[in-house]
C-alpha atoms as a PDB file:
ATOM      1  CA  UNK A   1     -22.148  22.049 -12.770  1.00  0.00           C
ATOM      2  CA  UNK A   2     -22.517  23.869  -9.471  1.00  0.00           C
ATOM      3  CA  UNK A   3     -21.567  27.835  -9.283  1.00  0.00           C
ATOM      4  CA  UNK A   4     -18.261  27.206  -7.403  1.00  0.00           C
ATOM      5  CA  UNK A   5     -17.123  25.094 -10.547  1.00  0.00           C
ATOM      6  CA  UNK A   6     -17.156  21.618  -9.206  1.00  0.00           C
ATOM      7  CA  UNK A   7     -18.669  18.797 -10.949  1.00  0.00           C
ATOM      8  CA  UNK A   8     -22.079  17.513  -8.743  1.00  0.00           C
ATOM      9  CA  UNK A   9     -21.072  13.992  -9.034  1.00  0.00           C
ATOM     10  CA  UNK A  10     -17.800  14.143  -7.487  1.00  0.00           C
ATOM     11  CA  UNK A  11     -18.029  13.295  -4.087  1.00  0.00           C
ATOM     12  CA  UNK A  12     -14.855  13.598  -2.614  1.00  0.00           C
ATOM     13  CA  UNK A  13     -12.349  16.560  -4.150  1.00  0.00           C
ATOM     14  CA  UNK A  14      -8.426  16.615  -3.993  1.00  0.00           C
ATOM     15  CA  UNK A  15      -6.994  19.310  -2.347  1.00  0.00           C
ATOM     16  CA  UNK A  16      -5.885  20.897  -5.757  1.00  0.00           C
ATOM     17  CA  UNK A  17      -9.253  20.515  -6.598  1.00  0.00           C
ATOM     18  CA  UNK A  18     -10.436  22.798  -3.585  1.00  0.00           C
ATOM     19  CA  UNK A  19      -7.914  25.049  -4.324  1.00  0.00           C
ATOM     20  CA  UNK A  20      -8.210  25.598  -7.967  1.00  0.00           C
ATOM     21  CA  UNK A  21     -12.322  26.383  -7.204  1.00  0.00           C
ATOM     22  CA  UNK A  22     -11.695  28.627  -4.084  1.00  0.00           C
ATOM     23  CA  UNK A  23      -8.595  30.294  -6.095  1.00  0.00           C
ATOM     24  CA  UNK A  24      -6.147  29.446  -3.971  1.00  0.00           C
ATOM     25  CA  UNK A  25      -2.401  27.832  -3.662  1.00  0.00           C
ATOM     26  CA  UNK A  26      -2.113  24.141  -2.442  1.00  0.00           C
ATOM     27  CA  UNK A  27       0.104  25.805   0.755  1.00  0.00           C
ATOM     28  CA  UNK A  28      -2.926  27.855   1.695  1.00  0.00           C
ATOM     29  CA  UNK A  29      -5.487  25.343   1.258  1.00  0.00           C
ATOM     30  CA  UNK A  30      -3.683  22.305   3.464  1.00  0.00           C
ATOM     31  CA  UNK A  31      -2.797  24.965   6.287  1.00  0.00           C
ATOM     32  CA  UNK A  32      -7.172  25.534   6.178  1.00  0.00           C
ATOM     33  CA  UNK A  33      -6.979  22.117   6.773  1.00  0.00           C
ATOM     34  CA  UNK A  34      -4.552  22.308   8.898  1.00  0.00           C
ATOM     35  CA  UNK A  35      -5.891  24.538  11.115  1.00  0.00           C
ATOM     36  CA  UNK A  36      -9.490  23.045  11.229  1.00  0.00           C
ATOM     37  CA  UNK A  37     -11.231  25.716   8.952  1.00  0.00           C
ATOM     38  CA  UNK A  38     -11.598  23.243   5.681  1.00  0.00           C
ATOM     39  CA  UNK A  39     -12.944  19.753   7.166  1.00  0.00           C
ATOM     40  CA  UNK A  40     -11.460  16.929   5.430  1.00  0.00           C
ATOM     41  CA  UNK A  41     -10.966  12.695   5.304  1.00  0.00           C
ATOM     42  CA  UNK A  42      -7.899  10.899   5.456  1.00  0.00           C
ATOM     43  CA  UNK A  43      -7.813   7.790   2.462  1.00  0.00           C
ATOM     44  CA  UNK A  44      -4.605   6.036   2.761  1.00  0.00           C
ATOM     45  CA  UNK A  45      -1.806   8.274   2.485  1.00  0.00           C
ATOM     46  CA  UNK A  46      -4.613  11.259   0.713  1.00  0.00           C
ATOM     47  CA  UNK A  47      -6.499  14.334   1.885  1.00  0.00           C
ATOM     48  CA  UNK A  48     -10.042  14.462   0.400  1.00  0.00           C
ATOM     49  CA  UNK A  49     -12.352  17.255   1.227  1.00  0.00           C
ATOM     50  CA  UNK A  50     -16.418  16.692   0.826  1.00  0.00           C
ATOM     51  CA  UNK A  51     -18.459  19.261  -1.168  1.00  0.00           C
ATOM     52  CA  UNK A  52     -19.821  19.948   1.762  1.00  0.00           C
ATOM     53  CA  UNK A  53     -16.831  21.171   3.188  1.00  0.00           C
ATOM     54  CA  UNK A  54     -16.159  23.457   0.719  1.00  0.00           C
ATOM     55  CA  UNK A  55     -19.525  24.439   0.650  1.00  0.00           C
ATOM     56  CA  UNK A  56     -19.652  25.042   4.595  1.00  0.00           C
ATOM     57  CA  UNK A  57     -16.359  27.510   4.538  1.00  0.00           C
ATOM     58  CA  UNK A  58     -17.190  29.455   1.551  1.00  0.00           C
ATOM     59  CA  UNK A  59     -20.683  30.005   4.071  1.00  0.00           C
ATOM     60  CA  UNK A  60     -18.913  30.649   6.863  1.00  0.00           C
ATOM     61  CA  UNK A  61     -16.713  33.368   4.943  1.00  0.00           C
ATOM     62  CA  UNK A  62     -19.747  35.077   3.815  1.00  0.00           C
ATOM     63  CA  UNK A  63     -21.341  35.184   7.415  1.00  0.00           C
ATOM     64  CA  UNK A  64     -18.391  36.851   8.712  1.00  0.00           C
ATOM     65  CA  UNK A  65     -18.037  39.567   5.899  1.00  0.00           C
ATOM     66  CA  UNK A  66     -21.444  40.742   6.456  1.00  0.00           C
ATOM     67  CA  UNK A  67     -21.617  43.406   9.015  1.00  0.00           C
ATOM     68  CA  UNK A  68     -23.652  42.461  12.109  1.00  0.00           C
ATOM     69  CA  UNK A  69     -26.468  44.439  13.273  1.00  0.00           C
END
């Protein structure tokens, strides 16, 4: 298991799933979405967000906290 809690062999996480590992509400984590910050794929009528993703915003989150020289 990776350190943000998801299972490796899952490639494609529910948006519950993103927002139970970045500790979130469901509200919060489809206006990321919404608003371009969380990438994610369209499957029928369902929102699926890569690892990747996830992976990418928590790094992007990170880059911005740290204080710029």
């Amino acid at each position: 298991m990776r350190s943000n809690g998801i299972k490796p062999e899952v490639l494609l996480l529910t948006v519950e799933d993103v927002a139970h590992a970045l500790q979130i509400c469901r509200t919060n984590t489809f206006h990321l979405i919404r608003t371009g910050e969380i990438k994610s794929v369209k499957i029928g009528r369902s929102r699926r967000i890569t690892r990747d993703a996830v992976d990418d915003f928590v790094r992007r989150l990170a880059d911005e906290a740290m204080p710029h020289r």
